[in-house]
Protein backbone atom coordinates (compact mmCIF):
# COMPACT_ATOMS: atom_id res chain seq x y z
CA UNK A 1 -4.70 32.79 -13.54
CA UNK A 2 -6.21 33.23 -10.26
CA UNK A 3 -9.94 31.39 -9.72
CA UNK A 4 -12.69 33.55 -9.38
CA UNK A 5 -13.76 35.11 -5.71
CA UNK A 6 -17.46 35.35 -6.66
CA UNK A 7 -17.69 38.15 -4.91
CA UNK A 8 -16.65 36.87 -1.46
CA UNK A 9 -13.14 36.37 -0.93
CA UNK A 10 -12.74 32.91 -0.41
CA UNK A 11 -11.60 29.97 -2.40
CA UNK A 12 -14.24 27.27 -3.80
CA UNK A 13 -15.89 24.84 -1.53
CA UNK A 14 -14.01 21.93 -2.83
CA UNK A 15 -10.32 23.65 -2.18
CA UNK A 16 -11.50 24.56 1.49
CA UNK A 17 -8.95 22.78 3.86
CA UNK A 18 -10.35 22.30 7.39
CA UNK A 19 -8.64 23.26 10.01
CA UNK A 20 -5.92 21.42 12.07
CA UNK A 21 -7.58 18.51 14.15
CA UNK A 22 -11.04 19.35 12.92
CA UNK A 23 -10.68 16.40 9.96
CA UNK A 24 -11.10 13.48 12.49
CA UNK A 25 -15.28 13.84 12.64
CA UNK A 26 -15.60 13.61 9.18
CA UNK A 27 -13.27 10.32 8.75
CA UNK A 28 -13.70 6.98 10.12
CA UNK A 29 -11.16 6.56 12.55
CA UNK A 30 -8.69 4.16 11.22
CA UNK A 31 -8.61 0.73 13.44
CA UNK A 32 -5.86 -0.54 15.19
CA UNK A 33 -3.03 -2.67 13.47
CA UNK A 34 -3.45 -6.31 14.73
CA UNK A 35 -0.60 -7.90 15.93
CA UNK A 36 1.14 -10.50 14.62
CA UNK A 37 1.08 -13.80 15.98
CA UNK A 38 -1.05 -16.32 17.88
CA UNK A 39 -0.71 -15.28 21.26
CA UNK A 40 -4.26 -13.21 22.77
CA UNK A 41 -5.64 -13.75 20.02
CA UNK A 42 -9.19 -15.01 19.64
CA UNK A 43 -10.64 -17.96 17.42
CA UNK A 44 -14.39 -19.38 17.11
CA UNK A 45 -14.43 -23.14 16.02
CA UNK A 46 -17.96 -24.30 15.51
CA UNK A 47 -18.93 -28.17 16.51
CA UNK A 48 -15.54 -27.69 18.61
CA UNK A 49 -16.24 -30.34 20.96
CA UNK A 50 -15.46 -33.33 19.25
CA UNK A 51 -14.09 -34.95 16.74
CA UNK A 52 -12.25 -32.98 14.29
CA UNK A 53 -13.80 -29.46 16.04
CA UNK A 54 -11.78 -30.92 18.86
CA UNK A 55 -8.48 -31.18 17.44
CA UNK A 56 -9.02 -27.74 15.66
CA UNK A 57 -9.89 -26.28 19.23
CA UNK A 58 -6.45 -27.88 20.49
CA UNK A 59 -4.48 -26.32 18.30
CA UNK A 60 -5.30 -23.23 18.03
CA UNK A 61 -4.99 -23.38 21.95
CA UNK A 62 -1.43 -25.18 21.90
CA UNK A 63 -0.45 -22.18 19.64
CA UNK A 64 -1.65 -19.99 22.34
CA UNK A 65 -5.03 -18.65 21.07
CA UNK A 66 -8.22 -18.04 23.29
CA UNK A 67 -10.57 -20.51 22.33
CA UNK A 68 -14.53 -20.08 21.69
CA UNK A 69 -16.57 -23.33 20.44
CA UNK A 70 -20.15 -24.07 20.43
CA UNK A 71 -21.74 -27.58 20.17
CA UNK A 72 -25.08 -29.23 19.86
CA UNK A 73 -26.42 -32.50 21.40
CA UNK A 74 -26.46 -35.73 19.13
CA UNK A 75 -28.60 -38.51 19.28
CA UNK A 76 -26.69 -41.38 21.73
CA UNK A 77 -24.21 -39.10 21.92
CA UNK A 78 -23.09 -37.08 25.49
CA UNK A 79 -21.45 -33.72 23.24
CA UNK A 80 -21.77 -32.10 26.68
CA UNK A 81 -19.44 -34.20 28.56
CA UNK A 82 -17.33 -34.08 25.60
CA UNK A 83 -17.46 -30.17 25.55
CA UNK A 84 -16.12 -30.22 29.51
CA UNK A 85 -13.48 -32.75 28.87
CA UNK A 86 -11.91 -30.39 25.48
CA UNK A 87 -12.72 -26.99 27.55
CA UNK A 88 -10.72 -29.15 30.34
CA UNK A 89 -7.95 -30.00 28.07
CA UNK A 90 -7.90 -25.89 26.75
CA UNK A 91 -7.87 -24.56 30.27
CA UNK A 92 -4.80 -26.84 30.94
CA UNK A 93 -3.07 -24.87 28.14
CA UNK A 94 -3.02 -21.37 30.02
CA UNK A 95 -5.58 -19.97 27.43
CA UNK A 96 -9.10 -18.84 28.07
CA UNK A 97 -11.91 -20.69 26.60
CA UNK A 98 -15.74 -20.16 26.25
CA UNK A 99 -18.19 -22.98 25.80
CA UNK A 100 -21.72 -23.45 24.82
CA UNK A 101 -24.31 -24.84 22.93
CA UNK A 102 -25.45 -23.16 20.13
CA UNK A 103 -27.20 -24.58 16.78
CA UNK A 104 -25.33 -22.83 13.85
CA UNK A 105 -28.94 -22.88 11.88
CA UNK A 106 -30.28 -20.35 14.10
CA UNK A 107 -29.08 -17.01 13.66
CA UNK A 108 -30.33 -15.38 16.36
CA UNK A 109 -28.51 -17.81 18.36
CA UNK A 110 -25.32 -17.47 16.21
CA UNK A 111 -25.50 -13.94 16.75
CA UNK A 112 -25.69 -14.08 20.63
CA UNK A 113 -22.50 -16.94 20.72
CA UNK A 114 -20.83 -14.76 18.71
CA UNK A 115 -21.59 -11.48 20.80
CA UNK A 116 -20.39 -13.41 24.09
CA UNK A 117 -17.45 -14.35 22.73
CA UNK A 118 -15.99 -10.64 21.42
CA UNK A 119 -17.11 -9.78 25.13
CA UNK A 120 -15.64 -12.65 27.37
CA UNK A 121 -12.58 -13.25 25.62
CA UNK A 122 -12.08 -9.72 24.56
CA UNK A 123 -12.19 -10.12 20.52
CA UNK A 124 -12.41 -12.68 17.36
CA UNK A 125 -10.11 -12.58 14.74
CA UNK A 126 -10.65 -16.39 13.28
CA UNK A 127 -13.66 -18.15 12.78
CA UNK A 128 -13.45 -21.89 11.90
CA UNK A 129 -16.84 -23.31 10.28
CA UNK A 130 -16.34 -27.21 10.96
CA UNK A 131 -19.87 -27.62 12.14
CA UNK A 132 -21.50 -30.47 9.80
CA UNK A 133 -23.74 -33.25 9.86
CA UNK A 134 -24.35 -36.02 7.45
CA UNK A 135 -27.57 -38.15 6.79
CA UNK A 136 -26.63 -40.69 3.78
CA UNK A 137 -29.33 -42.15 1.72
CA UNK A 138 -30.43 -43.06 -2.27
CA UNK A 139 -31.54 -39.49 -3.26
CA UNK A 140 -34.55 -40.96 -4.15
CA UNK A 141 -35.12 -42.14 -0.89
CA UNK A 142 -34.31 -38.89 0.83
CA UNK A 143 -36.56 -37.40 2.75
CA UNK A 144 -37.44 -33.49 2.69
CA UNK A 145 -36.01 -33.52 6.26
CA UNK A 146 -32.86 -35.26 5.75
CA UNK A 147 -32.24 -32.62 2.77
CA UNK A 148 -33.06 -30.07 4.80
CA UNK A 149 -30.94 -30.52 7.93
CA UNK A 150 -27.99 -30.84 6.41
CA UNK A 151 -27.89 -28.21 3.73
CA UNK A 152 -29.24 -25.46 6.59
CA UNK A 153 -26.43 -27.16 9.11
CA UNK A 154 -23.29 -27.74 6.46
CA UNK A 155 -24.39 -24.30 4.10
CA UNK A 156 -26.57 -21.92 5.97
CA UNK A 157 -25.28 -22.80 9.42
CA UNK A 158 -21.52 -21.40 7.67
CA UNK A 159 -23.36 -18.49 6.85
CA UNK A 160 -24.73 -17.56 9.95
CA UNK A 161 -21.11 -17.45 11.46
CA UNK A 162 -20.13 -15.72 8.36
CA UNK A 163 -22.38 -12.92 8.31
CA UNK A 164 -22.05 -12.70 12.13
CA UNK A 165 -18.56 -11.90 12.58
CA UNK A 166 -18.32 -10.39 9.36
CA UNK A 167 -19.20 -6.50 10.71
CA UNK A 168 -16.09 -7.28 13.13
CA UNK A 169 -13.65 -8.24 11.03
CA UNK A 170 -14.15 -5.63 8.74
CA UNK A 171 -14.51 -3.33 11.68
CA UNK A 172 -10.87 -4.45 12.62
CA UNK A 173 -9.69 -4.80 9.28
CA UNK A 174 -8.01 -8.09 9.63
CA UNK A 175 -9.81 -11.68 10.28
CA UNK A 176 -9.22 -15.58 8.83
CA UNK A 177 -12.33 -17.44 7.66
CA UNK A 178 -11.37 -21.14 7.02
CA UNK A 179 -14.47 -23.72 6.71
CA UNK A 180 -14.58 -27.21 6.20
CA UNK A 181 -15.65 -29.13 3.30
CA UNK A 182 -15.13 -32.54 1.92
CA UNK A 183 -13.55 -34.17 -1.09
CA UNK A 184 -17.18 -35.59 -1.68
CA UNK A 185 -17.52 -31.61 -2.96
CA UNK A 186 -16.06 -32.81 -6.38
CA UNK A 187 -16.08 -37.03 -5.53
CA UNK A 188 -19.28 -38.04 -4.27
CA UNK A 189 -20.22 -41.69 -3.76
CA UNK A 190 -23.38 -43.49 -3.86
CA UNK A 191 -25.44 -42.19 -1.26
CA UNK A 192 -24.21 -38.68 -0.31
CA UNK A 193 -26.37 -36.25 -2.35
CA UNK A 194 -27.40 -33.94 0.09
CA UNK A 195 -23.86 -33.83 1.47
CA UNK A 196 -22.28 -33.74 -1.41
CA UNK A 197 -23.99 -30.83 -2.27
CA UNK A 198 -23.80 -28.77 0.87
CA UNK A 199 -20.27 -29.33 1.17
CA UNK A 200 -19.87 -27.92 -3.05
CA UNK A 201 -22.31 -25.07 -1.65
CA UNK A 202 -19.71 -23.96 0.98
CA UNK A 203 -16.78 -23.86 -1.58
CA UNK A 204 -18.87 -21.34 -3.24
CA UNK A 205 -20.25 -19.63 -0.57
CA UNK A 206 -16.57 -19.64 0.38
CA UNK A 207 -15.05 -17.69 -3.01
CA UNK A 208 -18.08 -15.66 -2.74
CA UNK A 209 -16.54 -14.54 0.91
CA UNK A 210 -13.13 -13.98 -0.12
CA UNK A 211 -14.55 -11.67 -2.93
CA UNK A 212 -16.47 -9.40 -0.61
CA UNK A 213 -14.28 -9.79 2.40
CA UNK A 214 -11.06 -9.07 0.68
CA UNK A 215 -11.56 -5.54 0.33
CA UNK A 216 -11.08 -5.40 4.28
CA UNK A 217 -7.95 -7.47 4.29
CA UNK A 218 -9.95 -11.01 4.86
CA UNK A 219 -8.76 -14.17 4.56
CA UNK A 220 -11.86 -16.97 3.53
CA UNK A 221 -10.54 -20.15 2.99
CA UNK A 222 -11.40 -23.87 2.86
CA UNK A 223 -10.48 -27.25 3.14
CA UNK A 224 -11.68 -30.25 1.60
CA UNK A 225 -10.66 -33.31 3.73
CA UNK A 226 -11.27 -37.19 2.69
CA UNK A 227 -11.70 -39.56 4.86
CA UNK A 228 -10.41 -38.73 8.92
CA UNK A 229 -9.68 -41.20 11.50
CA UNK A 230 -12.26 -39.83 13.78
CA UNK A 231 -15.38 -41.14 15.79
CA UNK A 232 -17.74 -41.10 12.69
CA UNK A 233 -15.30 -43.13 10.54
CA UNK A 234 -15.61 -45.67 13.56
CA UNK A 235 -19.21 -46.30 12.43
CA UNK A 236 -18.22 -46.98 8.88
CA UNK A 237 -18.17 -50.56 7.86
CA UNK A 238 -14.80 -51.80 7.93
CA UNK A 239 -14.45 -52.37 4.05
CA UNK A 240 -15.20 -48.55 3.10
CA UNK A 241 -12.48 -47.92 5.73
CA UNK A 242 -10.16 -50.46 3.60
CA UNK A 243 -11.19 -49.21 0.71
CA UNK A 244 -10.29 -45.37 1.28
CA UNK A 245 -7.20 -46.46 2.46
CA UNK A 246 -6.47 -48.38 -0.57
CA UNK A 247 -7.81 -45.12 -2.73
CA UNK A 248 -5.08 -43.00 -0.88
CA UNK A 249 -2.08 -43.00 -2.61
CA UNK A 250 -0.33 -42.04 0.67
CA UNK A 251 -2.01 -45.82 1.69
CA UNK A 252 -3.66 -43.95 4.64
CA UNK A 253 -6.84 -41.65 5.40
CA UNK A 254 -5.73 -38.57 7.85
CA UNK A 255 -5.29 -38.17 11.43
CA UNK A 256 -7.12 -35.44 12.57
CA UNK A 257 -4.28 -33.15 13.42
CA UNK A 258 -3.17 -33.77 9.44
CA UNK A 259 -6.06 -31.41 8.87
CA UNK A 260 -5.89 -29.22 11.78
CA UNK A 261 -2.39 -28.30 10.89
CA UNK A 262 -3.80 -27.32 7.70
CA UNK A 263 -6.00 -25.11 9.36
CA UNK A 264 -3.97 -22.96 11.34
CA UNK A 265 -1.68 -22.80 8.50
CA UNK A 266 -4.59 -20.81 6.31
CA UNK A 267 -4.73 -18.52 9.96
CA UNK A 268 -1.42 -17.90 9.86
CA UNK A 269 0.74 -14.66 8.70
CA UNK A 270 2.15 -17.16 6.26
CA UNK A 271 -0.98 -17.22 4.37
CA UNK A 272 -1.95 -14.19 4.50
CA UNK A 273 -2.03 -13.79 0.73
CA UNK A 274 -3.77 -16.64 0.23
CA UNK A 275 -8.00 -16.14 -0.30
CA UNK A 276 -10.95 -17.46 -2.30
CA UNK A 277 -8.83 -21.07 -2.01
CA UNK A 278 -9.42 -24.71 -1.20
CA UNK A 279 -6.66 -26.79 -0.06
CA UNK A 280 -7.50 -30.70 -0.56
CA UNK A 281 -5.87 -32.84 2.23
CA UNK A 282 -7.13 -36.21 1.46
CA UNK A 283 -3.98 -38.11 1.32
CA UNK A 284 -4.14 -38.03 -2.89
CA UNK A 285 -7.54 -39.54 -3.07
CA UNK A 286 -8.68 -37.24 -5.68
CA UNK A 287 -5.65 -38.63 -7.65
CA UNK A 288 -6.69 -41.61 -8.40
């Protein structure tokens, strides 16, 4: 039986069909399919200038990505001259890299590194949070600052970068999140309270991710590593170093390319149904 005209001659509003090629202004336009692969491709690795950001930075450039990283001075430490001799070692590669300093705790200034980047290098499609800091102590002798610094550098700092590239990825519909946590997460030793913490508060901030994220075909990952052969493990006493080693079923702590690997595995097409996850590369620590 044939709907009623209502007097007009025309079907109902909701069985009006526009017509041909007038349905594009009232749907989003559909983004473009990424490609697969590294190659053009843009990453973001946060405290990329030394240490384990460096190794990160490296091999996402050996694999033939364009490489953004943003660093911070340290007390009695040069970071800058660090951050020329990895954006050195990157140019070498054939890829284009950005460089600068930028405190992940300010968002403003997250905002801006992250704006720079999409427009020098031409896009972002994995962000790396490895910033961190540490600042050990008896929790009852912890001061306010100490707290404070690291849970807005380790948690809030992630966030930032998060939130900030966040409206791009979903934009795209594609991105990898991976951050970087610590077995002290689930293991912490005598002294580590406020890193301990932060480091739990990014696994969660990092399931929390992959829920909302998801949708928009999101990766948010994390890993947790133990101890890495890197220039802060050089200021450990040599007996902690012994005794992680001896912890380790493997009989070793990692190399930092052991976890970098890791990395750019979670960035990878090979994972890309993996999300909401932690992968723990410390050797079999958290076996024992």
């Amino acid at each position: 039986m044939p709907l009623p005209s209502f007097g007009f001659g025309r079907r109902p509003s909701w069985e009006y069909e526009a017509p041909e090629g007038s349905g594009a202004a009232l749907e989003e336009p559909r983004p473009q399919p990424i490609a697969k692969g590294w190659r053009g491709k843009v990453v973001i690795v946060t405290g990329g200038a030394t240490g384990l950001g460096r190794h990160i930075s490296i091999e996402f450039g050996r694999l033939g990505c364009h490489v953004a990283f943003c660093f911070v001075n340290l007390p009695g430490r040069d970071v800058t001259e660090q951050a020329l001799l990895t954006e050195t070692a990157l140019s070498g590669m054939g890829v284009q890299v950005y460089a600068q300093r930028c405190d992940v705790r300010d968002r403003l200034a997250v905002e801006q590194f992250v704006g720079e980047t999409r427009q020098r290098l031409g896009g972002v499609h994995f962000l790396i949070n490895n910033a961190g800091i540490a600042n050990d102590g008896a929790l009852w002798r912890l001061s306010q600052q100490a707290w404070d610094e690291v849970l807005e550098t380790n948690v809030t700092g992630a966030f930032n970068c998060i939130r900030a590239v966040a409206p791009i990825f979903r934009g795209q519909h594609y991105g990898k999140i991976v951050s970087v946590s610590a077995h002290q997460a689930d293991r912490p030793g005598f002294g580590v309270a406020n890193y301990a913490a932060s480091k739990a508060g990014l696994l969660g901030l990092t399931r929390a991710a992959a829920v909302e994220l998801g949708p928009a075909n999101v990766n948010v990952n994390a890993v947790a590593p133990g101890f890495i052969r890197t220039e802060r493990m050089a200021m450990l006493p040599s007996e902690v170093i012994e005794r992680a080693q001896k912890s380790s079923v493997l009989g070793r702590v990692a190399e930092p390319d052991d976890v970098a690997h890791v990395i750019s595995f979670l960035c990878s097409d090979s994972a890309r149904h993996i999300t909401g996850q932690t992968i723990v590369v410390d050797g079999g620590m958290s076996l024992e």
